[in-house]
PDB file of N, CA and C in Angstrom:
ATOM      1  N   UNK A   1      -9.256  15.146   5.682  1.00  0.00           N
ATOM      2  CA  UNK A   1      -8.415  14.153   5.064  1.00  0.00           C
ATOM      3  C   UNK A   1      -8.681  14.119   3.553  1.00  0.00           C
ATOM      4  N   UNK A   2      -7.584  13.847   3.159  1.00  0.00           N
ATOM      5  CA  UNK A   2      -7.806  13.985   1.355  1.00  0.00           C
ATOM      6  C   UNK A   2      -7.263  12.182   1.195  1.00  0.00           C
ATOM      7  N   UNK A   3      -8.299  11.785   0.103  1.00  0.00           N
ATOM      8  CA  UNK A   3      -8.107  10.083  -0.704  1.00  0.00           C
ATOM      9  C   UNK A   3      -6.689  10.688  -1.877  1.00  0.00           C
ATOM     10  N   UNK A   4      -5.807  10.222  -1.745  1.00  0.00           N
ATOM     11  CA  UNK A   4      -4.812  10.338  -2.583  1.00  0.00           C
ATOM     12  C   UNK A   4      -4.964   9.415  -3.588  1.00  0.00           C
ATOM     13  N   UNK A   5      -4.598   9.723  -5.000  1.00  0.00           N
ATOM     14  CA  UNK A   5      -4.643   8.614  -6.031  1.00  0.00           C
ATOM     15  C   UNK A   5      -3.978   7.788  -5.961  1.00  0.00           C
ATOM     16  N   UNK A   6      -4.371   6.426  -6.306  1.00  0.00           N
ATOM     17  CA  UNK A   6      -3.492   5.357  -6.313  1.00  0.00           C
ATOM     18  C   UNK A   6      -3.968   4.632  -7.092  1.00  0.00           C
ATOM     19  N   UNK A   7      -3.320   3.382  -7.318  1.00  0.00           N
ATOM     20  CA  UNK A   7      -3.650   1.708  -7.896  1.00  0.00           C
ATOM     21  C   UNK A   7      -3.300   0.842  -7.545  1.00  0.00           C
ATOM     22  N   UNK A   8      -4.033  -0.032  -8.232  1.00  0.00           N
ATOM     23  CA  UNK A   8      -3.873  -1.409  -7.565  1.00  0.00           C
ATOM     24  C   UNK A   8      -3.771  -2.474  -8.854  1.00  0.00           C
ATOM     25  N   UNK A   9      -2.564  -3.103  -8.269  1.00  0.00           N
ATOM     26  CA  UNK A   9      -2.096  -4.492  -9.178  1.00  0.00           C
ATOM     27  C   UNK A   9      -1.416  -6.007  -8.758  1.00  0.00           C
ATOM     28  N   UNK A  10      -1.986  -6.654  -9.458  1.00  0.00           N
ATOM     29  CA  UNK A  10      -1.199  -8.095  -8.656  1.00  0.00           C
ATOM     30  C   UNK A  10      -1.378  -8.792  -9.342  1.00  0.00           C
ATOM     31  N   UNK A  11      -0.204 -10.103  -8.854  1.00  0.00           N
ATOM     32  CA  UNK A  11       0.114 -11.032  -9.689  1.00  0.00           C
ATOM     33  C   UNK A  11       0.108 -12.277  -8.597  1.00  0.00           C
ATOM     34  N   UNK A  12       0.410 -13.660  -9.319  1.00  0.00           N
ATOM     35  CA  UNK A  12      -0.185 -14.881  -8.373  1.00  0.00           C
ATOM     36  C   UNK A  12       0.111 -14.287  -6.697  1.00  0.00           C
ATOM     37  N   UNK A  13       1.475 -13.945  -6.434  1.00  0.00           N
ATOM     38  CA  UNK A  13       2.032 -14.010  -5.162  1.00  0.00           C
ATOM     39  C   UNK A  13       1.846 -12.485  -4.424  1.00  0.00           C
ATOM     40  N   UNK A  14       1.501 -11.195  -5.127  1.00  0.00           N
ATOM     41  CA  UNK A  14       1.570 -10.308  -4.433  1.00  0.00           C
ATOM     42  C   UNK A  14       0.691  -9.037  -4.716  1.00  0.00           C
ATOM     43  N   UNK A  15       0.256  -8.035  -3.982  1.00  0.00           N
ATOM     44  CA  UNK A  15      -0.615  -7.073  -4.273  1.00  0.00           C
ATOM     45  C   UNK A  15       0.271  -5.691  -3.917  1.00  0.00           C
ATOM     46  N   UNK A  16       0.206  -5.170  -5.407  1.00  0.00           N
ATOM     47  CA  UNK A  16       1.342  -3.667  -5.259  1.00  0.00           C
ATOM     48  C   UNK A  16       0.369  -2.842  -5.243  1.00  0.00           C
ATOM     49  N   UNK A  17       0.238  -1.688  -4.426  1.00  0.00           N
ATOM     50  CA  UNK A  17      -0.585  -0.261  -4.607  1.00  0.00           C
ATOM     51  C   UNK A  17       0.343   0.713  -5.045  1.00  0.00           C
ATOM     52  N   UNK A  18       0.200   1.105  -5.673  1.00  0.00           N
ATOM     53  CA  UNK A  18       0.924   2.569  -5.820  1.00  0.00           C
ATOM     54  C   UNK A  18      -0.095   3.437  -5.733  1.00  0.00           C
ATOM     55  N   UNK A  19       0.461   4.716  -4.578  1.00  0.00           N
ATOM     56  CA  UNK A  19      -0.175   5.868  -4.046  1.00  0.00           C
ATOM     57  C   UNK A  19       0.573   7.392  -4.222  1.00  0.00           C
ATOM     58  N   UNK A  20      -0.170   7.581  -4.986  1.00  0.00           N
ATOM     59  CA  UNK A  20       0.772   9.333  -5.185  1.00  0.00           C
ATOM     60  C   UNK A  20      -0.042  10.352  -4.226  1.00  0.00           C
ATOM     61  N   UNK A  21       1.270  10.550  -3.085  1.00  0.00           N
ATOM     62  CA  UNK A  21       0.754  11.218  -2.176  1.00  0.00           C
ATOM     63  C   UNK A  21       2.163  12.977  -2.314  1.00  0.00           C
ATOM     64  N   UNK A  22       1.838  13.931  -3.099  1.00  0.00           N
ATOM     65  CA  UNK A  22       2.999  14.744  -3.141  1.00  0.00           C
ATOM     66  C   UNK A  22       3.023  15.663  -2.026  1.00  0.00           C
ATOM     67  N   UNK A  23       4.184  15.748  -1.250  1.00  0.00           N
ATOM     68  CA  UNK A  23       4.580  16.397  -0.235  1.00  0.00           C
ATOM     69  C   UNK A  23       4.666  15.681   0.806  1.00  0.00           C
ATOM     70  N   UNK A  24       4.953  14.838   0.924  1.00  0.00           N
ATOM     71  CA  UNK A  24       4.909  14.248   2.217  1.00  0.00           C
ATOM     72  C   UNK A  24       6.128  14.219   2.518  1.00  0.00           C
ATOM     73  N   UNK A  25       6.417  13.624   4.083  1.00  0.00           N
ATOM     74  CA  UNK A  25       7.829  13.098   4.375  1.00  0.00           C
ATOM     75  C   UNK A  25       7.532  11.537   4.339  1.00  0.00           C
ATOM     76  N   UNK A  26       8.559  10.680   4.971  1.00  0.00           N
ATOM     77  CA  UNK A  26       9.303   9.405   4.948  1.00  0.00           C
ATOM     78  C   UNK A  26       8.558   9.309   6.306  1.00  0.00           C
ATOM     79  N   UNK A  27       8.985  10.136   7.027  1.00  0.00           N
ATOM     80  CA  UNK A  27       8.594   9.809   8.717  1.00  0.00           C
ATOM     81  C   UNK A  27       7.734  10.097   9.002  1.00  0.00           C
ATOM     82  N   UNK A  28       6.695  10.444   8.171  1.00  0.00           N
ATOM     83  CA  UNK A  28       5.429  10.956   8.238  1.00  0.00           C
ATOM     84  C   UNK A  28       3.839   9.887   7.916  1.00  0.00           C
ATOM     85  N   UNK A  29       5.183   9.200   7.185  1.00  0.00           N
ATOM     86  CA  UNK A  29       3.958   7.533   6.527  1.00  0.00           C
ATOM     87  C   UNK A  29       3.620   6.640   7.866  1.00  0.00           C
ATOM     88  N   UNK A  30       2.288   6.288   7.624  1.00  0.00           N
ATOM     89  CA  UNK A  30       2.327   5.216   8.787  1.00  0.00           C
ATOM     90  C   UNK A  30       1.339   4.577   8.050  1.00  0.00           C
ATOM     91  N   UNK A  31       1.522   2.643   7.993  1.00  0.00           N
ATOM     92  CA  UNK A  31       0.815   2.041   7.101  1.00  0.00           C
ATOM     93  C   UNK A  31       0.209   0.485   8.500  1.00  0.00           C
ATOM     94  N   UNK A  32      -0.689   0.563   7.739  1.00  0.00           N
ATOM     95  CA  UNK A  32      -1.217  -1.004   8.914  1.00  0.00           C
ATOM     96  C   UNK A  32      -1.796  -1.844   8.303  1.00  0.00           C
ATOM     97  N   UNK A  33      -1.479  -3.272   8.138  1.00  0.00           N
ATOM     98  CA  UNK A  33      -1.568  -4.273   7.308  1.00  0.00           C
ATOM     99  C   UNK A  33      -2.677  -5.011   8.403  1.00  0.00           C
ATOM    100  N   UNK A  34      -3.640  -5.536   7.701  1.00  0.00           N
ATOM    101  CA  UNK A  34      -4.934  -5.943   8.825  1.00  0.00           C
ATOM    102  C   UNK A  34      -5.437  -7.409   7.903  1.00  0.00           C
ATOM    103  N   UNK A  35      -5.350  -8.414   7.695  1.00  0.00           N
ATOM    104  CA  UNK A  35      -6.344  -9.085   7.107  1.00  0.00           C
ATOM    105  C   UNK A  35      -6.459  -8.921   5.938  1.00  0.00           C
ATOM    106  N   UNK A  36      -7.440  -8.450   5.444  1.00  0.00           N
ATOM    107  CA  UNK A  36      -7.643  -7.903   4.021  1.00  0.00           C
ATOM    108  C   UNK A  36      -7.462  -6.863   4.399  1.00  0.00           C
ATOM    109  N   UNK A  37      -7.398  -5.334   5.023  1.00  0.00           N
ATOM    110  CA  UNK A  37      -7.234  -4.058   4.918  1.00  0.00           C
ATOM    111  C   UNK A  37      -5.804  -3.625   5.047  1.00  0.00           C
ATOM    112  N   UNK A  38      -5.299  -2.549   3.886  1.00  0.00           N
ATOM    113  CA  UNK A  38      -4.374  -1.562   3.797  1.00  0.00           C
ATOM    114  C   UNK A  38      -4.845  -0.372   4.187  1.00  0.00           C
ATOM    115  N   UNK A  39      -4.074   0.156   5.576  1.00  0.00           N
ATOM    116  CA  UNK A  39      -4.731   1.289   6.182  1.00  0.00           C
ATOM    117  C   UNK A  39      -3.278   2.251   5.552  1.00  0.00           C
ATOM    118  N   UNK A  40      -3.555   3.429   4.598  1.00  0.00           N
ATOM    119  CA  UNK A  40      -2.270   4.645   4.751  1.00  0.00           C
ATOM    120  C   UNK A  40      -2.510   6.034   5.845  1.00  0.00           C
ATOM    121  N   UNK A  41      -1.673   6.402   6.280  1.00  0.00           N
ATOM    122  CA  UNK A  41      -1.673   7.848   6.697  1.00  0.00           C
ATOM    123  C   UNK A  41      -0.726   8.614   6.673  1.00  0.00           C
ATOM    124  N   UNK A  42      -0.299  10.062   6.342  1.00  0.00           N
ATOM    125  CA  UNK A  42       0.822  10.870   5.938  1.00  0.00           C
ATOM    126  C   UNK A  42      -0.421  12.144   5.680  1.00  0.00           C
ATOM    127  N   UNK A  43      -0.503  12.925   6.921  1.00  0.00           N
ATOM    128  CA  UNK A  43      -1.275  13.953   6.779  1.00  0.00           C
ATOM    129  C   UNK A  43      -1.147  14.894   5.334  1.00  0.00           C
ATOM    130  N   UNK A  44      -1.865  15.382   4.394  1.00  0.00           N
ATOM    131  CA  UNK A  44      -3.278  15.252   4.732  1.00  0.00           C
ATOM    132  C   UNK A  44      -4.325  14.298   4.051  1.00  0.00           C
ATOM    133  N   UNK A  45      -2.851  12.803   4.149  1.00  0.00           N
ATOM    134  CA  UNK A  45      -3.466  11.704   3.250  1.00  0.00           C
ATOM    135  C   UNK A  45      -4.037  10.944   4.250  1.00  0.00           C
ATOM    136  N   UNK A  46      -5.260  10.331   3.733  1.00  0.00           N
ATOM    137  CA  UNK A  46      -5.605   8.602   4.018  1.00  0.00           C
ATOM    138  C   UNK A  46      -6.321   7.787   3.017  1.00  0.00           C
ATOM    139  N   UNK A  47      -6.384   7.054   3.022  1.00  0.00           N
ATOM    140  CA  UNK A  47      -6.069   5.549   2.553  1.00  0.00           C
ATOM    141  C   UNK A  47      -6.801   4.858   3.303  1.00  0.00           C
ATOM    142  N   UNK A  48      -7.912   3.889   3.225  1.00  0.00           N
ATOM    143  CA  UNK A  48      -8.230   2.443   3.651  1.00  0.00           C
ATOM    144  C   UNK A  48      -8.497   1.444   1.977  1.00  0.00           C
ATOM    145  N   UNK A  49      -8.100   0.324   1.933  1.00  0.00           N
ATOM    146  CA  UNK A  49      -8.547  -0.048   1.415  1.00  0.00           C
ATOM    147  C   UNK A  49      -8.831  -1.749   1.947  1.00  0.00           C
ATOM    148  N   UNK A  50     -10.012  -2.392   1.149  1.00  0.00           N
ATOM    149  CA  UNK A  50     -10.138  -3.364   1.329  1.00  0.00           C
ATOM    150  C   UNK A  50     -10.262  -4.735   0.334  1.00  0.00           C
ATOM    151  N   UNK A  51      -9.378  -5.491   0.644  1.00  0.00           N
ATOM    152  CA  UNK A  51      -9.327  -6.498  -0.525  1.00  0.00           C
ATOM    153  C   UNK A  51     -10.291  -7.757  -0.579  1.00  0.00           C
ATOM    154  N   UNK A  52     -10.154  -8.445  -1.802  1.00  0.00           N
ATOM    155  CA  UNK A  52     -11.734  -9.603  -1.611  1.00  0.00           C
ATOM    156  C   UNK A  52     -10.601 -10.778  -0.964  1.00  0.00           C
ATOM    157  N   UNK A  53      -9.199 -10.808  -0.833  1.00  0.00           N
ATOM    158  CA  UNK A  53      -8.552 -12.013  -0.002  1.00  0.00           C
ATOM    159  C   UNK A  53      -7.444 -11.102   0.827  1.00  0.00           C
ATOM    160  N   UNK A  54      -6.800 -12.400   1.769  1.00  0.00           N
ATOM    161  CA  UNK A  54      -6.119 -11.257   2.955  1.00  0.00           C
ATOM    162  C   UNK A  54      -4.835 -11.306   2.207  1.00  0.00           C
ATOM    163  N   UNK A  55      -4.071 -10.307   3.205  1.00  0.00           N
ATOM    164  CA  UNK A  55      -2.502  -9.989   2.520  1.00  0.00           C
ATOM    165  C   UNK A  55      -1.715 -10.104   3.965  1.00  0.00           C
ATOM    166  N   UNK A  56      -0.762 -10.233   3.683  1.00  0.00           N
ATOM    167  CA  UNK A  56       0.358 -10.514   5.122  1.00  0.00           C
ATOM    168  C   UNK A  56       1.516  -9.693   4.956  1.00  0.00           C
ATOM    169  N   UNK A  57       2.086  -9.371   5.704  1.00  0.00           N
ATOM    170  CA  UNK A  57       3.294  -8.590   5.870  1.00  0.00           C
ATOM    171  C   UNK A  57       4.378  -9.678   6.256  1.00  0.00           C
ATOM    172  N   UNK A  58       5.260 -10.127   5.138  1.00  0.00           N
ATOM    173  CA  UNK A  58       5.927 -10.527   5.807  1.00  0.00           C
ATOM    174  C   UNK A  58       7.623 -10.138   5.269  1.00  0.00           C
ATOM    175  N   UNK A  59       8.663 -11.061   5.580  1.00  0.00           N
ATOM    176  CA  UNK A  59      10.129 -10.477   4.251  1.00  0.00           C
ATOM    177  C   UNK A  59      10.202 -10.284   3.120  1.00  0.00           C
ATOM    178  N   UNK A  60       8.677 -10.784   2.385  1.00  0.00           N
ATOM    179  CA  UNK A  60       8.942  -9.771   0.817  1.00  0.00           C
ATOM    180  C   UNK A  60       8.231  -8.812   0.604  1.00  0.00           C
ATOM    181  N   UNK A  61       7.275  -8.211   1.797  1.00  0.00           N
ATOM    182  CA  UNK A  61       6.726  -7.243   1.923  1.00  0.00           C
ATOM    183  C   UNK A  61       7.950  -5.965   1.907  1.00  0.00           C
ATOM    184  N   UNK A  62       7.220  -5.171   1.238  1.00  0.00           N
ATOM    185  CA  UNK A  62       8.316  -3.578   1.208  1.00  0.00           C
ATOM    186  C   UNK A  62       7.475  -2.375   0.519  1.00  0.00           C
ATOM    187  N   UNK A  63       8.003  -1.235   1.142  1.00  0.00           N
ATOM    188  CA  UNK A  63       7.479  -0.018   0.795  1.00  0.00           C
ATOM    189  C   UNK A  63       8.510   1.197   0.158  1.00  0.00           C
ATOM    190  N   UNK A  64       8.341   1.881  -0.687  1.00  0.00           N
ATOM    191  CA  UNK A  64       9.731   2.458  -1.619  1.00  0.00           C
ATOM    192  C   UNK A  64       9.046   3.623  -1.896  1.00  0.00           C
ATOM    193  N   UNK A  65       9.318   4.805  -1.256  1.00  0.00           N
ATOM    194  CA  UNK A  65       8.867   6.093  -1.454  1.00  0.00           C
ATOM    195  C   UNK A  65       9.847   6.897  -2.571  1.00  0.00           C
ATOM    196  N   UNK A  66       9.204   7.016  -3.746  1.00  0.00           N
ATOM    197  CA  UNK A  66       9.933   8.223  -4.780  1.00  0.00           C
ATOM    198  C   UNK A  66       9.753   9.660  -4.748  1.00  0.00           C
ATOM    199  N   UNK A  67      10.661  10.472  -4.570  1.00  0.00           N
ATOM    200  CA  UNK A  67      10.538  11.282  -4.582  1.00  0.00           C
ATOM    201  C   UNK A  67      10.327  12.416  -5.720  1.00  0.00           C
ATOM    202  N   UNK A  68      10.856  11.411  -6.789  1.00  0.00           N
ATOM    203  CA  UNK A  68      11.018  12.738  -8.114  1.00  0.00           C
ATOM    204  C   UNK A  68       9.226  12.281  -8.329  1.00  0.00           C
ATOM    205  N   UNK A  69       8.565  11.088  -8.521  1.00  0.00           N
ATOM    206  CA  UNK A  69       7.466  10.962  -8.730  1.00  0.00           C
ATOM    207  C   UNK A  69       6.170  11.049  -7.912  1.00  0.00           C
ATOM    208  N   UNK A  70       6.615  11.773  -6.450  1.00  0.00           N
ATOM    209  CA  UNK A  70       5.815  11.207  -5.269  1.00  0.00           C
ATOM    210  C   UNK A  70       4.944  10.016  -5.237  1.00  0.00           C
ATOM    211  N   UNK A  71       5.845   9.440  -5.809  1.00  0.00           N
ATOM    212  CA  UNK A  71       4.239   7.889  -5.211  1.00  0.00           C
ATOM    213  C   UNK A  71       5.411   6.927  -3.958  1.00  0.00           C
ATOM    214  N   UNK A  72       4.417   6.242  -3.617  1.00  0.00           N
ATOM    215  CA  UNK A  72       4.569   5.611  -2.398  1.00  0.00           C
ATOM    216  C   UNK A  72       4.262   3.971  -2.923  1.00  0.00           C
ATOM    217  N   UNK A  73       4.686   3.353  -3.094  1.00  0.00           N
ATOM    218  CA  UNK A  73       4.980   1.195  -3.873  1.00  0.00           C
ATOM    219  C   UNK A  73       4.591   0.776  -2.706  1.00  0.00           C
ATOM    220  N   UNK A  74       3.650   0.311  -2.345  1.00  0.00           N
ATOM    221  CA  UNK A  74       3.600  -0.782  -1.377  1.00  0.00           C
ATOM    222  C   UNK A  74       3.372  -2.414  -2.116  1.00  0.00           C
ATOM    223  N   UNK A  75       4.158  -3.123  -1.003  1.00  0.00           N
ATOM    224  CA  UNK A  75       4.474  -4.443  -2.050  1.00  0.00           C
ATOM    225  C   UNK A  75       3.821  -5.646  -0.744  1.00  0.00           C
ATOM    226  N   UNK A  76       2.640  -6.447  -0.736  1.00  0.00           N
ATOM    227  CA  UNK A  76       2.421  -7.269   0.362  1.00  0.00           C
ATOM    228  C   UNK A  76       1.911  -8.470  -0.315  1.00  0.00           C
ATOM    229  N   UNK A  77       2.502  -9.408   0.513  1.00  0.00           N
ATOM    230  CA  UNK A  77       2.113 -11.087  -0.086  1.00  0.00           C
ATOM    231  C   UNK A  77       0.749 -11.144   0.197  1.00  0.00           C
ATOM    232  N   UNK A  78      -0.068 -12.138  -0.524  1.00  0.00           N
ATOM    233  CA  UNK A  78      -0.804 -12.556  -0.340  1.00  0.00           C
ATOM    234  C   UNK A  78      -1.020 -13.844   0.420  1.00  0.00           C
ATOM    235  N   UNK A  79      -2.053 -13.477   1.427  1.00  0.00           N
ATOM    236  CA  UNK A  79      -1.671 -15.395   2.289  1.00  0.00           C
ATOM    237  C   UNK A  79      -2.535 -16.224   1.812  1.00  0.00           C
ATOM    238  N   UNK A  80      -2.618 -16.534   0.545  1.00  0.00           N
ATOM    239  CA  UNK A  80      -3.498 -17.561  -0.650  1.00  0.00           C
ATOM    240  C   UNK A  80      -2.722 -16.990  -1.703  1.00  0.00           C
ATOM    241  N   UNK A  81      -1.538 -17.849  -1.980  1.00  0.00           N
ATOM    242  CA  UNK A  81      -1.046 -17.818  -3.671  1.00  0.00           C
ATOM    243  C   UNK A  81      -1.886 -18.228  -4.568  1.00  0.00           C
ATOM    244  N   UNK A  82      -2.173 -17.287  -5.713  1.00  0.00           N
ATOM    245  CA  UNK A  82      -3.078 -17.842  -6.838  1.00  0.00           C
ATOM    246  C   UNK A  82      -4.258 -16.874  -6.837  1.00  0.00           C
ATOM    247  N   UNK A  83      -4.780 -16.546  -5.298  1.00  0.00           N
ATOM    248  CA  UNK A  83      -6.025 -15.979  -5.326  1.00  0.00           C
ATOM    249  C   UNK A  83      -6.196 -14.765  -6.421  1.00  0.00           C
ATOM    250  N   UNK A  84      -7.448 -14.269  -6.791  1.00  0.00           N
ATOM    251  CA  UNK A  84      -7.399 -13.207  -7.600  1.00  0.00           C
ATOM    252  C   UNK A  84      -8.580 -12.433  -6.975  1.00  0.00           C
TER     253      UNK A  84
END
């Protein structure tokens, strides 16, 4: 398994990763929202990460795969607005 580059950013309400994973497919991503953990996979990527507060998946959660840039946006609320 290869750690693909990414980052991490957020603001009161939400935590964005961006992950540049190049070559992958769409149907190939599989992501699992846990508590505090962001799990990625898209062979021959993975991804765990773990945050100091939890995040939730809920309707303003979203994921937006680019292709001209290969990165992968993941967008998840935080369930404590404000936390940092």
């Amino acid at each position: 398994m290869i750690t693909p580059k990414f980052s991490v950013q957020q603001d009161d309400t939400t935590v964005t990763v961006v992950i540049n994973a190049p070559h992958v497919r769409a149907v190939t991503i599989e992501f699992d929202v846990n508590g505090d953990q962001l799990t990625f996979h898209a062979a021959p990527y993975y991804l765990r990460l773990t945050f100091p507060g939890r995040v939730i998946e809920d309707e303003n959660s979203k994921a937006r795969l680019d292709y001209t840039t290969n990165d992968i946006t993941v967008t998840l609320t935080k369930e404590t607005p404000g936390e940092v």
